[in-house]
Protein backbone atom coordinates (compact mmCIF):
# COMPACT_ATOMS: atom_id res chain seq x y z
CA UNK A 1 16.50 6.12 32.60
CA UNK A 2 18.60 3.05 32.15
CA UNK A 3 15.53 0.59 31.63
CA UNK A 4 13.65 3.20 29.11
CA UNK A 5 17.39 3.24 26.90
CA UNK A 6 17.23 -0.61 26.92
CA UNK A 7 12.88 -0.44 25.76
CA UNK A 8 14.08 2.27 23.02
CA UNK A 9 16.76 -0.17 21.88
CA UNK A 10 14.82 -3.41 21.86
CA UNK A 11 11.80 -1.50 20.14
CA UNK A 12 14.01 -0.29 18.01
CA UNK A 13 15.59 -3.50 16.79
CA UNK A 14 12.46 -5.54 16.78
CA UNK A 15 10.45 -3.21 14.77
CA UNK A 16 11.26 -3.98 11.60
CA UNK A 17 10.47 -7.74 12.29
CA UNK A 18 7.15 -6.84 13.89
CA UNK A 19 5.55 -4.50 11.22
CA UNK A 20 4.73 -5.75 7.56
CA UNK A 21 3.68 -2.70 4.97
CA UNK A 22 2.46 -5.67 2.67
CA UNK A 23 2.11 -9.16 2.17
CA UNK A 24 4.05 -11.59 0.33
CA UNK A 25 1.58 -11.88 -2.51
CA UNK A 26 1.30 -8.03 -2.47
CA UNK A 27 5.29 -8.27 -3.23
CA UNK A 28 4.77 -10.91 -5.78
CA UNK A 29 2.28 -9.03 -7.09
CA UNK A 30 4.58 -5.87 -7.65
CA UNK A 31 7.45 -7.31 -9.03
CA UNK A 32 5.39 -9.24 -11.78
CA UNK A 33 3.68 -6.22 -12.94
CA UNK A 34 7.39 -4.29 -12.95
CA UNK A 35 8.76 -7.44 -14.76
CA UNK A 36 5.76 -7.38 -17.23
CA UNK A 37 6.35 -3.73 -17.66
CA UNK A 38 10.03 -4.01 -18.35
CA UNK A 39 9.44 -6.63 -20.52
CA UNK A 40 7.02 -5.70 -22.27
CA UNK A 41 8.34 -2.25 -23.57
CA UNK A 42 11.93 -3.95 -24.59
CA UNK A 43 9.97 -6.68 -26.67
CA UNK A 44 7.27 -4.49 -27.55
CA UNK A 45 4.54 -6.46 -26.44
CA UNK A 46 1.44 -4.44 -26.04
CA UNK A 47 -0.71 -7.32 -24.36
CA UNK A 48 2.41 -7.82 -21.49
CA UNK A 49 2.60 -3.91 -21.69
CA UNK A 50 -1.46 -3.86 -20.49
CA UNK A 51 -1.11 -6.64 -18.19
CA UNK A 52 1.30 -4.40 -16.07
CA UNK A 53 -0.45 -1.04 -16.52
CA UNK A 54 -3.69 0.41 -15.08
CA UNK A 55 -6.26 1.47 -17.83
CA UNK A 56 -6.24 5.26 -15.86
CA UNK A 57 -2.66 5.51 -15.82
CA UNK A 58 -1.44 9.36 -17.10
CA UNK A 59 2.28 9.78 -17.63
CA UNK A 60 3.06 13.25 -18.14
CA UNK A 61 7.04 14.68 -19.89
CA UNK A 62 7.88 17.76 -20.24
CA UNK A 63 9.76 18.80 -23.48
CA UNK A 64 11.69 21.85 -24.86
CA UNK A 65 12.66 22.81 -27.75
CA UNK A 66 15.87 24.32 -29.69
CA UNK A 67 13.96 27.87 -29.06
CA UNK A 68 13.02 27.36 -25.27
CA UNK A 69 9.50 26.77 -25.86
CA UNK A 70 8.34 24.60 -23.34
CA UNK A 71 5.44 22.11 -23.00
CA UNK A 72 3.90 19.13 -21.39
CA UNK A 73 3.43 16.00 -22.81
CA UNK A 74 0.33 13.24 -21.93
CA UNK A 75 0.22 9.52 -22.34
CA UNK A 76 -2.08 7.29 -20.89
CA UNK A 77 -1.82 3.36 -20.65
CA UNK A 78 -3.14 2.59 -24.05
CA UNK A 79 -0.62 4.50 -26.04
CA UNK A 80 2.13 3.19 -23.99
């Protein structure tokens, strides 16, 4: 019982050092699109804009109004 505690433990505390969801260029690769993105819609440049956006991308809002009418809203990357 003791020895299985101290395998939980050390498996515990090594797995985060032993597992990798992505690569560093995968992580480069996200944070320049976000920082394209950001930048992009703040300076309102549509070529940084579609540099960080996929051309299938569907955002979707949903709006009311004064009366309670409800509705959904679409925009894809190209109107972004």
């Amino acid at each position: 019982m003791r020895l299985r505690s101290l395998l939980t433990l050390i498996l515990l505390a090594a797995g985060p050092q032993l597992v990798r969801a992505q690569s560093h260029d995968d992580s480069l690769g996200i944070r320049n699109a976000a920082l394209d993105y950001i930048a992009g819609w703040y300076s309102a440049d549509g070529d940084r804009m579609a540099e960080a956006l996929h051309p299938e991308l569907a955002k979707r809002i949903m709006y009311s109004d004064t009366l309670g009418n409800a509705w959904i809203g679409n925009m894809g990357g190209t109107e972004l």
